[in-house]
PDB file of N, CA and C in Angstrom:
ATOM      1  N   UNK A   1     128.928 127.550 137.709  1.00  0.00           N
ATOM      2  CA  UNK A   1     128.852 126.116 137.937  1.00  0.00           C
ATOM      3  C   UNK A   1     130.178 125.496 137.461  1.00  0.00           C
ATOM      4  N   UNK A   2     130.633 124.731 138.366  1.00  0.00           N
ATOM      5  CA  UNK A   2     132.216 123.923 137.797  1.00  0.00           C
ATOM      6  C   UNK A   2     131.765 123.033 137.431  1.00  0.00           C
ATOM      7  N   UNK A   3     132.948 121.985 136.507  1.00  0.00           N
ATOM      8  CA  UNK A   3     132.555 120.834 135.749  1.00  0.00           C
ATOM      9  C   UNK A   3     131.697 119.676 136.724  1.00  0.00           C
ATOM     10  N   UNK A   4     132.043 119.734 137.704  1.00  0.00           N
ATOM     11  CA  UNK A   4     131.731 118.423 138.454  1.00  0.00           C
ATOM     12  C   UNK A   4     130.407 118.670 138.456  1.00  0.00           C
ATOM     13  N   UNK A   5     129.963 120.372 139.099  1.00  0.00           N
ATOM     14  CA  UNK A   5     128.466 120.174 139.268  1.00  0.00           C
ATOM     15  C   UNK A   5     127.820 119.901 137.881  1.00  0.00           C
ATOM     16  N   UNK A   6     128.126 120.440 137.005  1.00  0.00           N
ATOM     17  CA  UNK A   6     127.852 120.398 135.474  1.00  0.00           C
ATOM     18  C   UNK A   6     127.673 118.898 135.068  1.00  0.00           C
ATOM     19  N   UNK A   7     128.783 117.757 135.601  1.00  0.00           N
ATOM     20  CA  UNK A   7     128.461 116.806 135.310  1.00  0.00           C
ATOM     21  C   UNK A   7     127.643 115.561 135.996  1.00  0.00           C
ATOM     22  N   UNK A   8     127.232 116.137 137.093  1.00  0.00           N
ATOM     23  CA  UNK A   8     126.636 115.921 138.232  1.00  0.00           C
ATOM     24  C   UNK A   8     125.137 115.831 137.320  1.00  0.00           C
ATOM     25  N   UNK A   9     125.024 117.194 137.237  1.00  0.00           N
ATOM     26  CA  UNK A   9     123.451 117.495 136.595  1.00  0.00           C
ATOM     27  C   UNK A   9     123.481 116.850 135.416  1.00  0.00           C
ATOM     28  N   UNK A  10     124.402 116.608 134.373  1.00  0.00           N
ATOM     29  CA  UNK A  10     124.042 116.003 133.613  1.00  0.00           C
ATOM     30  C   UNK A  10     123.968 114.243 133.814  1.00  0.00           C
ATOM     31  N   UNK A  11     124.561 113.742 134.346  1.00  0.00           N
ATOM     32  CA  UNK A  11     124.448 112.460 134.943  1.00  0.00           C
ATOM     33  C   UNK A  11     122.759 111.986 135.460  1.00  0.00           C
ATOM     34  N   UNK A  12     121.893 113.201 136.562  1.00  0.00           N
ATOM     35  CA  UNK A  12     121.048 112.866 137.024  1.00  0.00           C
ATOM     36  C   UNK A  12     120.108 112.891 136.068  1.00  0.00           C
ATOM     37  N   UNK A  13     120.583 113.828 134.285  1.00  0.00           N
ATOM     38  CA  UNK A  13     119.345 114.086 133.803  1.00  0.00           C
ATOM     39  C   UNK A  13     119.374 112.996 132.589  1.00  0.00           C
ATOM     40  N   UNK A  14     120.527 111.969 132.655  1.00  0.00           N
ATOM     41  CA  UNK A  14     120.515 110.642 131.507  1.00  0.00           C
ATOM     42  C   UNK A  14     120.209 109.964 132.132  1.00  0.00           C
ATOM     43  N   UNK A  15     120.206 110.088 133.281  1.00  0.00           N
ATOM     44  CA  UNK A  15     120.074 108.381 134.598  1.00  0.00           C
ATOM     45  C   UNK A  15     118.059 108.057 134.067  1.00  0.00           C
ATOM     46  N   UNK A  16     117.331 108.929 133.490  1.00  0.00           N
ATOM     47  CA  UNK A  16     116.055 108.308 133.206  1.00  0.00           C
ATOM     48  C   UNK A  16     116.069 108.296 131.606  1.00  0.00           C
ATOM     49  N   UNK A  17     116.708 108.780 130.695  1.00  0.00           N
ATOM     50  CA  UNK A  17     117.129 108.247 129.612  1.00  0.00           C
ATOM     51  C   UNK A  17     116.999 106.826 129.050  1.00  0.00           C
ATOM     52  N   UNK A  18     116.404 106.906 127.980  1.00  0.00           N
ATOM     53  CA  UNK A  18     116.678 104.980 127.350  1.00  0.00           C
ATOM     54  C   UNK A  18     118.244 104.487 127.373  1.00  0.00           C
ATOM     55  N   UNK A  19     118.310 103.651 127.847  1.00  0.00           N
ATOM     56  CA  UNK A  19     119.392 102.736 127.590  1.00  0.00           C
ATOM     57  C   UNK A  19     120.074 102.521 125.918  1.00  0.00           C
ATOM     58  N   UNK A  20     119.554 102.714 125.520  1.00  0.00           N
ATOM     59  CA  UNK A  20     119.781 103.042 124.272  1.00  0.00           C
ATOM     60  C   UNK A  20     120.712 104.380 123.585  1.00  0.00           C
ATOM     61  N   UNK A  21     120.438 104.819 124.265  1.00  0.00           N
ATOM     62  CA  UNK A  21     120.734 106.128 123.630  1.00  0.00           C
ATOM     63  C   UNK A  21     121.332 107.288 125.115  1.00  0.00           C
ATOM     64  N   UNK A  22     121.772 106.502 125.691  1.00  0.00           N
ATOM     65  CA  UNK A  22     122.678 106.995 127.427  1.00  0.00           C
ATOM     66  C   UNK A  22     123.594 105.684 128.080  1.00  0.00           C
ATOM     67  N   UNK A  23     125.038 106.037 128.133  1.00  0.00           N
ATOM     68  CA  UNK A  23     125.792 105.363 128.561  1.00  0.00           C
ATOM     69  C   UNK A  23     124.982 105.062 130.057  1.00  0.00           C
ATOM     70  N   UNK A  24     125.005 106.357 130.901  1.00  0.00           N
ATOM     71  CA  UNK A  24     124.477 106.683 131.974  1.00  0.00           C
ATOM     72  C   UNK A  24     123.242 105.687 132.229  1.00  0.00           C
ATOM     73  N   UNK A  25     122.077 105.612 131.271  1.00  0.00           N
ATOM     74  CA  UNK A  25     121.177 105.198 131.802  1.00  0.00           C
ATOM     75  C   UNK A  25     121.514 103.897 131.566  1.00  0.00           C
ATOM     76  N   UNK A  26     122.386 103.201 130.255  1.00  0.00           N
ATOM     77  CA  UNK A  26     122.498 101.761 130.538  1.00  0.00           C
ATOM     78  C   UNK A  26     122.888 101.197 132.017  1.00  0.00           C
ATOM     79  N   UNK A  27     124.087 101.710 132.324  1.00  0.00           N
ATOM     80  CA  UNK A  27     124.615 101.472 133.597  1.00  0.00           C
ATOM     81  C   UNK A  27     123.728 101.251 134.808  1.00  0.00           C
ATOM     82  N   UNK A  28     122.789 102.711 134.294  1.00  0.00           N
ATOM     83  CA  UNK A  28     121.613 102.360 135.702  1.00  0.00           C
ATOM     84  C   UNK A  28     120.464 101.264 135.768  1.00  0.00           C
ATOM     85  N   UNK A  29     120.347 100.568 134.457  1.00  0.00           N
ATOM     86  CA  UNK A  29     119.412  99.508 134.036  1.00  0.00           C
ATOM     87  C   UNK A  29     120.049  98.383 134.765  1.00  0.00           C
ATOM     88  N   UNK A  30     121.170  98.643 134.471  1.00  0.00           N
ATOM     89  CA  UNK A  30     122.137  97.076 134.570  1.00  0.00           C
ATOM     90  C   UNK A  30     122.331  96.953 136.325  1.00  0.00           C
ATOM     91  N   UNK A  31     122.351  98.016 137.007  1.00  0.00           N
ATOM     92  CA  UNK A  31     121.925  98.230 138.532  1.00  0.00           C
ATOM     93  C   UNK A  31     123.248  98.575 139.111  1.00  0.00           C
ATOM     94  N   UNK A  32     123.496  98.386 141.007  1.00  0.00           N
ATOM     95  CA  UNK A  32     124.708  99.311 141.557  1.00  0.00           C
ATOM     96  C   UNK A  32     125.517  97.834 141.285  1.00  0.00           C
ATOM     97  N   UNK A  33     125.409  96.675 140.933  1.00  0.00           N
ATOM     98  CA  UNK A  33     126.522  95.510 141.085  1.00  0.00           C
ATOM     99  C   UNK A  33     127.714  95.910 140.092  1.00  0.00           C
ATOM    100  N   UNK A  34     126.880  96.213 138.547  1.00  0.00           N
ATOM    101  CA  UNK A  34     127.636  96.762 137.428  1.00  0.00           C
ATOM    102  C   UNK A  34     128.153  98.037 137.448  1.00  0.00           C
ATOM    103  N   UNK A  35     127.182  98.986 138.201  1.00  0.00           N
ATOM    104  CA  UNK A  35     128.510 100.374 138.322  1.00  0.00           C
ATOM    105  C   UNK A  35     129.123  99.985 139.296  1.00  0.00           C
ATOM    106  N   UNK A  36     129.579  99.215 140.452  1.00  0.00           N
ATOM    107  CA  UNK A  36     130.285  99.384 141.426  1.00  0.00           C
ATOM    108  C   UNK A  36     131.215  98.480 140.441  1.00  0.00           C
ATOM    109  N   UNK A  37     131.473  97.773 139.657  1.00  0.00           N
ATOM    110  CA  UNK A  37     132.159  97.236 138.730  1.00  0.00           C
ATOM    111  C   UNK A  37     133.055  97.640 137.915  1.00  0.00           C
ATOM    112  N   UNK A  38     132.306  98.674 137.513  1.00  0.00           N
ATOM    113  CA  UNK A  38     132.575  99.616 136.829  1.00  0.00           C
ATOM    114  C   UNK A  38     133.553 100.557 137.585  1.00  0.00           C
ATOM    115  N   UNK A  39     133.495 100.677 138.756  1.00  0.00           N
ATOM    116  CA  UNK A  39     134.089 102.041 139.662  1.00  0.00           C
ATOM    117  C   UNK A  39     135.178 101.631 139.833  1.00  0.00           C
ATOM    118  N   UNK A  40     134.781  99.895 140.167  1.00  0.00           N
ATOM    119  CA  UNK A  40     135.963  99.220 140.568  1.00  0.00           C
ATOM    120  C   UNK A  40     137.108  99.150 139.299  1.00  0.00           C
ATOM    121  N   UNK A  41     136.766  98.817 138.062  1.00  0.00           N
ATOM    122  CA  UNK A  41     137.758  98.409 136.897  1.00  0.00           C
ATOM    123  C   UNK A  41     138.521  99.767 136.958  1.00  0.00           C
ATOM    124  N   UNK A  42     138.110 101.328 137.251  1.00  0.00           N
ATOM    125  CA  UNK A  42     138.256 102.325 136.759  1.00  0.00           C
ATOM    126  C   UNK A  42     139.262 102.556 137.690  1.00  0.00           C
ATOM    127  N   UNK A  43     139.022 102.037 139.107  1.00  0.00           N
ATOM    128  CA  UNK A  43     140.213 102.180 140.395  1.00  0.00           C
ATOM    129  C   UNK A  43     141.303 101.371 139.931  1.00  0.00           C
ATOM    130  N   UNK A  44     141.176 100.713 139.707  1.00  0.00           N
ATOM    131  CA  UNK A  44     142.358  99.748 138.987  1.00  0.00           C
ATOM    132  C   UNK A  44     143.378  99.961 137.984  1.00  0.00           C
ATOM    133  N   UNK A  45     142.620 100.672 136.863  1.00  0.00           N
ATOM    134  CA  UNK A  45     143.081 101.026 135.455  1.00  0.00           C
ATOM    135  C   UNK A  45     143.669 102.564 135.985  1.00  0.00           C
ATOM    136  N   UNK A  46     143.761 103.330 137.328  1.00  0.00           N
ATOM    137  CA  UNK A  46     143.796 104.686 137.538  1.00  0.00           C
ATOM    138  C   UNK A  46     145.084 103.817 138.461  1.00  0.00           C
ATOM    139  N   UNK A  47     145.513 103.078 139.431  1.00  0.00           N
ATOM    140  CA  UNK A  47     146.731 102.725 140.223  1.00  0.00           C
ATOM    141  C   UNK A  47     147.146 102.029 139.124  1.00  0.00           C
ATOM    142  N   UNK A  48     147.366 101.647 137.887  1.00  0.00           N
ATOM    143  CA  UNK A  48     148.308 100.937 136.823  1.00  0.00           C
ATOM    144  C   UNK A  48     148.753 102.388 136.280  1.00  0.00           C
ATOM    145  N   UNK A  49     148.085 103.076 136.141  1.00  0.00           N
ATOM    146  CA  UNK A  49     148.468 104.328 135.209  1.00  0.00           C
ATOM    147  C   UNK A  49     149.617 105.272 136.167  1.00  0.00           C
ATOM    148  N   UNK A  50     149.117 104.893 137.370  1.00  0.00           N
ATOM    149  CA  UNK A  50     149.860 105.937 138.469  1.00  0.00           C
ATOM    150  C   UNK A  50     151.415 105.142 138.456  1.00  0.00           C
ATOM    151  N   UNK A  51     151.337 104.242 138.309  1.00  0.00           N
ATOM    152  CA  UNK A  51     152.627 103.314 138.090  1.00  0.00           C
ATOM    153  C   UNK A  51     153.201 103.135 137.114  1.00  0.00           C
ATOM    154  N   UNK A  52     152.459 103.767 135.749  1.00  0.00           N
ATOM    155  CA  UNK A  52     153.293 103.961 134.618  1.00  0.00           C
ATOM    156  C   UNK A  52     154.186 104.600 134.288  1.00  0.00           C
ATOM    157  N   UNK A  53     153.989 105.844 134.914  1.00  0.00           N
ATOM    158  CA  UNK A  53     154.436 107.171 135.087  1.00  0.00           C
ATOM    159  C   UNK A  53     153.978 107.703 133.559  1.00  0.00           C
ATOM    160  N   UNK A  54     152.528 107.693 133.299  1.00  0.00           N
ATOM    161  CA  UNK A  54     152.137 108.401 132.121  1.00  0.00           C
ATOM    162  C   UNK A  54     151.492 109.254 132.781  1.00  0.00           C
ATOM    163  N   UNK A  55     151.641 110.886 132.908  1.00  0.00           N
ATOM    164  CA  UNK A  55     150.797 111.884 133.793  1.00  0.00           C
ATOM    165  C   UNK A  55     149.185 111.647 132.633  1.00  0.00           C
ATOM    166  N   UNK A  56     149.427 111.879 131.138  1.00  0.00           N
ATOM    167  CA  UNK A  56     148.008 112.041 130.673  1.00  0.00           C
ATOM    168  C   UNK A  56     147.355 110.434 130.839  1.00  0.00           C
ATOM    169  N   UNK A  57     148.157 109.815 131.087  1.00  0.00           N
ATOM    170  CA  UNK A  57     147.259 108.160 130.986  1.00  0.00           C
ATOM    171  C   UNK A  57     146.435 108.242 132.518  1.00  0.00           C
ATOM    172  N   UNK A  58     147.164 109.009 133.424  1.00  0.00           N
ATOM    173  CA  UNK A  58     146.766 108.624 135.116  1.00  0.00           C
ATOM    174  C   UNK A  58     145.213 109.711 134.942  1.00  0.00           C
ATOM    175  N   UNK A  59     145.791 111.168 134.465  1.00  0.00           N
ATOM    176  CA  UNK A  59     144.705 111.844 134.352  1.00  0.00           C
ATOM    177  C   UNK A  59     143.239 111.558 134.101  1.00  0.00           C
ATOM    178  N   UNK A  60     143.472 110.833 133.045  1.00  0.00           N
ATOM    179  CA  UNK A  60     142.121 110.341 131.958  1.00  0.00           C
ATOM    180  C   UNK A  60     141.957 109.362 133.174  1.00  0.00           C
ATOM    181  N   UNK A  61     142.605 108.108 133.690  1.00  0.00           N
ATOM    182  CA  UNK A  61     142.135 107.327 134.261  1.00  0.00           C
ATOM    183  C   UNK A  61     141.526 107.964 135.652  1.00  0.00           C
ATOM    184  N   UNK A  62     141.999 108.844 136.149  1.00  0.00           N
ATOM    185  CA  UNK A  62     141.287 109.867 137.254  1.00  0.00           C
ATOM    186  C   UNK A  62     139.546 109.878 136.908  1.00  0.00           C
ATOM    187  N   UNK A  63     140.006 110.998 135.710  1.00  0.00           N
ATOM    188  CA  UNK A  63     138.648 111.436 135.147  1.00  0.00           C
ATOM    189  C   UNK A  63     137.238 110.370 134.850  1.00  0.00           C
ATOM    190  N   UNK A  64     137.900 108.921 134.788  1.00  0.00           N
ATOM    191  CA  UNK A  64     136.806 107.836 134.791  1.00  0.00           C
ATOM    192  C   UNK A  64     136.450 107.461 136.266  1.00  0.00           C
ATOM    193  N   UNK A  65     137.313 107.494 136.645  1.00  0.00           N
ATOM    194  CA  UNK A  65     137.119 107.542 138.474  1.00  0.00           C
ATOM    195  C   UNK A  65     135.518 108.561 138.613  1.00  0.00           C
ATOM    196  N   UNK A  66     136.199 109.358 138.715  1.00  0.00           N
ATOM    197  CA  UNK A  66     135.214 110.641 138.799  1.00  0.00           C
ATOM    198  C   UNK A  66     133.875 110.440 138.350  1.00  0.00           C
ATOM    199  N   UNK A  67     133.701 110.424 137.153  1.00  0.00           N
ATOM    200  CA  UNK A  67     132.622 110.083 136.128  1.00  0.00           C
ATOM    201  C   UNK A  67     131.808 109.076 136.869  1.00  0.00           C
ATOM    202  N   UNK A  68     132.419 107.734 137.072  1.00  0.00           N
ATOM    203  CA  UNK A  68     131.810 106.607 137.639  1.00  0.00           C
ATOM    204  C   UNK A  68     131.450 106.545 138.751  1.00  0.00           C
ATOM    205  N   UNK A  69     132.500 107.382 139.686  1.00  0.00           N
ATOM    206  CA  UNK A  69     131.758 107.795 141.414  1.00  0.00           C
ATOM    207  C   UNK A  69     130.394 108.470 140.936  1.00  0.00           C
ATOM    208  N   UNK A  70     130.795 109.311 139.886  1.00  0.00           N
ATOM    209  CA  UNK A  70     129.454 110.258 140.514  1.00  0.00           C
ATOM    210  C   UNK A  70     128.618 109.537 139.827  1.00  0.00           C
ATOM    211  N   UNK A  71     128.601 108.365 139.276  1.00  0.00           N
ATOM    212  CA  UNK A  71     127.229 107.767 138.712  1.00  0.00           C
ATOM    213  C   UNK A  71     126.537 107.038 139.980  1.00  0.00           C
ATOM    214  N   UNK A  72     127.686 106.475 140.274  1.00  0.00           N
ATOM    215  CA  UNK A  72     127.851 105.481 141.969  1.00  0.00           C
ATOM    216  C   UNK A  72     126.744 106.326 143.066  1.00  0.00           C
ATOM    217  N   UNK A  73     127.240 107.443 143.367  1.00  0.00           N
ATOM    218  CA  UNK A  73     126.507 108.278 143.766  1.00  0.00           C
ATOM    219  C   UNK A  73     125.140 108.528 143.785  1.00  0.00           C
ATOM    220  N   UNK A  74     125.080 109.340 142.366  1.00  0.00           N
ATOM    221  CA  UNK A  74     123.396 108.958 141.751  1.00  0.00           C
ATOM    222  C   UNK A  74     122.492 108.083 141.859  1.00  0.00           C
ATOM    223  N   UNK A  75     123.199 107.040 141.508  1.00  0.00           N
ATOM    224  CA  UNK A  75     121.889 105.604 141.541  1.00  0.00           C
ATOM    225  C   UNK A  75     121.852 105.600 143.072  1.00  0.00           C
ATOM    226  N   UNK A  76     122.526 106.082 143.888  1.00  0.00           N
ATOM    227  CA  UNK A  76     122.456 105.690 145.748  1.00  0.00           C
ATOM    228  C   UNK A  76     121.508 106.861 145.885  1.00  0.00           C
ATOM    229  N   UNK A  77     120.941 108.139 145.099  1.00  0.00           N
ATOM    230  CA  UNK A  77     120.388 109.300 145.559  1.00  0.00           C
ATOM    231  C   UNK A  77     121.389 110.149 146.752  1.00  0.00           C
ATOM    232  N   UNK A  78     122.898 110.175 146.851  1.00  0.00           N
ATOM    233  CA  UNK A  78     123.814 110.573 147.265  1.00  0.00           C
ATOM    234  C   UNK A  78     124.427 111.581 146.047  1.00  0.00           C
ATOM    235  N   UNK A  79     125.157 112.926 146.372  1.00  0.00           N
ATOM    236  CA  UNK A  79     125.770 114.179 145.691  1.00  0.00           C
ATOM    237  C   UNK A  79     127.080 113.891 146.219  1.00  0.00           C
ATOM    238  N   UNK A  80     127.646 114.622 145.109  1.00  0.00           N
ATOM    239  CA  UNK A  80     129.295 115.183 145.633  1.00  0.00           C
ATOM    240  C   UNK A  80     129.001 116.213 146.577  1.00  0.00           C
ATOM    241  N   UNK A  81     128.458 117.198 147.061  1.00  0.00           N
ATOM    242  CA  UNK A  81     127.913 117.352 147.956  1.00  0.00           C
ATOM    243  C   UNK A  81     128.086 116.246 149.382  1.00  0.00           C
ATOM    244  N   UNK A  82     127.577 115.299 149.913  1.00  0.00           N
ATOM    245  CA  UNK A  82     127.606 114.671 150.423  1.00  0.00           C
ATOM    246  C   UNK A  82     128.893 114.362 150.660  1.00  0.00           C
ATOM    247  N   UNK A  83     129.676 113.876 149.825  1.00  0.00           N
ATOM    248  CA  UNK A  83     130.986 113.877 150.060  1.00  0.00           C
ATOM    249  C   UNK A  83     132.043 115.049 150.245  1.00  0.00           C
ATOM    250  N   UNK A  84     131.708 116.040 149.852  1.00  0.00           N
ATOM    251  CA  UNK A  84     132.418 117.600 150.445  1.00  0.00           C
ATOM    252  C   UNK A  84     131.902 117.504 151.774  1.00  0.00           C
ATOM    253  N   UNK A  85     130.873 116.886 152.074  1.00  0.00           N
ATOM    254  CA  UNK A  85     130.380 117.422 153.604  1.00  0.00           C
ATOM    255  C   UNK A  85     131.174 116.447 154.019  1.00  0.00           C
ATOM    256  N   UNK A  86     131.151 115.211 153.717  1.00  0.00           N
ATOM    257  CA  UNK A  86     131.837 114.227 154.898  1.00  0.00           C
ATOM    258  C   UNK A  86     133.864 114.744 154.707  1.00  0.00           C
ATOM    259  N   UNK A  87     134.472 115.594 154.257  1.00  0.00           N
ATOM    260  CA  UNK A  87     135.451 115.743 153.685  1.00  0.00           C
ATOM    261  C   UNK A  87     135.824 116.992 154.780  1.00  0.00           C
ATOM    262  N   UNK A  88     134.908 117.792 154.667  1.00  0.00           N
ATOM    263  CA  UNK A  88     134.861 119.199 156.049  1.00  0.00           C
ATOM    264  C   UNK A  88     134.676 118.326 157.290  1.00  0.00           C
ATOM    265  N   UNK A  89     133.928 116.953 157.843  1.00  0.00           N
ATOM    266  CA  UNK A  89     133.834 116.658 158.904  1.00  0.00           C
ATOM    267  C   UNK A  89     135.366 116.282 159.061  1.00  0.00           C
ATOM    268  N   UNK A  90     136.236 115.869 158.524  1.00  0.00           N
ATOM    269  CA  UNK A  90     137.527 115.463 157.989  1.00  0.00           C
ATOM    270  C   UNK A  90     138.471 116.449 158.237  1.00  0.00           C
ATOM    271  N   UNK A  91     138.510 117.580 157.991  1.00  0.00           N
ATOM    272  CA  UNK A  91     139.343 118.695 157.931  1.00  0.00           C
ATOM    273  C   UNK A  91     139.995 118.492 159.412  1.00  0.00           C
ATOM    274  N   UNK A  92     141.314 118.543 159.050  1.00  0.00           N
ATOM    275  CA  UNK A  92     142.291 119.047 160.893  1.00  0.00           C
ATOM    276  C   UNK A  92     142.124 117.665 161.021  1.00  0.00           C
ATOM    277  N   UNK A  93     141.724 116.753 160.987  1.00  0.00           N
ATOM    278  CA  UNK A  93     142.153 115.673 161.417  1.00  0.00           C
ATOM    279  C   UNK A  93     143.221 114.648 160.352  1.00  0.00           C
ATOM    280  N   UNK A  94     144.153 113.984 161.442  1.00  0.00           N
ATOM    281  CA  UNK A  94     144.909 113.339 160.623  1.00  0.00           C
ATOM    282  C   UNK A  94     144.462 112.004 160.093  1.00  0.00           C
ATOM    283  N   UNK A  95     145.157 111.899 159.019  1.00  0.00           N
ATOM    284  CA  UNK A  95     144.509 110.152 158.652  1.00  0.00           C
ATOM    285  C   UNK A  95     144.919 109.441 159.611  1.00  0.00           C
ATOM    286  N   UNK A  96     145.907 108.910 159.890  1.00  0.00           N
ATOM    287  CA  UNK A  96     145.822 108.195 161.418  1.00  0.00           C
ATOM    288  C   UNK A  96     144.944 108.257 162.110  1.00  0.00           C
ATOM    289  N   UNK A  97     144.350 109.041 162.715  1.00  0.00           N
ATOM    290  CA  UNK A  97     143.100 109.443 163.755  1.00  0.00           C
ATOM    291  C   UNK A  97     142.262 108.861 163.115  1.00  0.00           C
ATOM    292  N   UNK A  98     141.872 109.168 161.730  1.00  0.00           N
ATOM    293  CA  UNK A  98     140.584 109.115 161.283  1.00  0.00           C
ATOM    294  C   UNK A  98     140.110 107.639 160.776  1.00  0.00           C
ATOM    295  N   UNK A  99     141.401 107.018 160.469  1.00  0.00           N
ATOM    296  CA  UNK A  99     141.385 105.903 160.284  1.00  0.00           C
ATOM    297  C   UNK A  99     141.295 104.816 161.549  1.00  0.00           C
ATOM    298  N   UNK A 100     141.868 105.304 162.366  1.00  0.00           N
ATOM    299  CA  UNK A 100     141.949 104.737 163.260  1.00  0.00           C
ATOM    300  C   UNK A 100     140.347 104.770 164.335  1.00  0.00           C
ATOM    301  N   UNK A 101     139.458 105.516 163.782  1.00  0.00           N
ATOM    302  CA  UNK A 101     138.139 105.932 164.472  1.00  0.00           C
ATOM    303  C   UNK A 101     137.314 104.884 163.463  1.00  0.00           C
ATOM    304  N   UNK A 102     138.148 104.695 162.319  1.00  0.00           N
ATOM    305  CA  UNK A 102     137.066 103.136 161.782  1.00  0.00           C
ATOM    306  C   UNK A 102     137.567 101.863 162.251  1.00  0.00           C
ATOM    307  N   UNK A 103     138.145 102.052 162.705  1.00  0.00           N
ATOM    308  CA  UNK A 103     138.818 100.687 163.087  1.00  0.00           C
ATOM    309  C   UNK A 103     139.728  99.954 161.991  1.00  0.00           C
ATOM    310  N   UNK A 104     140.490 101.095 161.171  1.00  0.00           N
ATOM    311  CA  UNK A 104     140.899 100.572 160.192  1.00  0.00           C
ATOM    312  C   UNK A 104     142.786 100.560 160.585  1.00  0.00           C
ATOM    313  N   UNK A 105     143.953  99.689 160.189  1.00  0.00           N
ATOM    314  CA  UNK A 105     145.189 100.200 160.591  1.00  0.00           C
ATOM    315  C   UNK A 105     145.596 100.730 159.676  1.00  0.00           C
TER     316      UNK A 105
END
């Protein structure tokens, strides 16, 4: 098992945890407005770091990325899983294309 799944499982098994006593389950009390909040501050604090040019400051700020998707995830009943799959539908195609199939420029 790699860390992600490792932290995957442990994520799903604080998400019913007291609030009290689980970062995890506070977050999930507080509902998806506050983790998407949360995901969001963490995207933010991860492109300041990338612009610092601190490699361990960007890292750590990665690693909250991570952490907070996969909480993001959880409370939706969505896996990293899910996102490896949509990532293989992805493969061979260029971002241009793919972006351009959302209607995005």
């Amino acid at each position: 098992m790699d860390i992600l799944d490792h932290l995957e499982q442990v994520i799903a098994e604080r998400a019913t945890a007291s609030p009290d006593e689980s970062y995890v389950a506070r977050l999930n009390a507080k509902g998806m407005p506050v983790i998407a909040r949360k995901l969001g501050e963490e995207g933010v604090e991860a492109a300041v770091a990338a612009l610092s040019g601190d490699d361990a400051e960007l890292v750590g700020e990665a690693a909250d990325i991570v952490f907070h998707l996969l909480v993001a995830l959880q409370a939706r009943g969505l896996s990293m899983a899910d996102v490896k799959a949509e990532l293989e539908k992805r493969e061979g195609v260029s971002g241009l294309v793919e972006k351009a199939s959302r209607g995005e420029a």
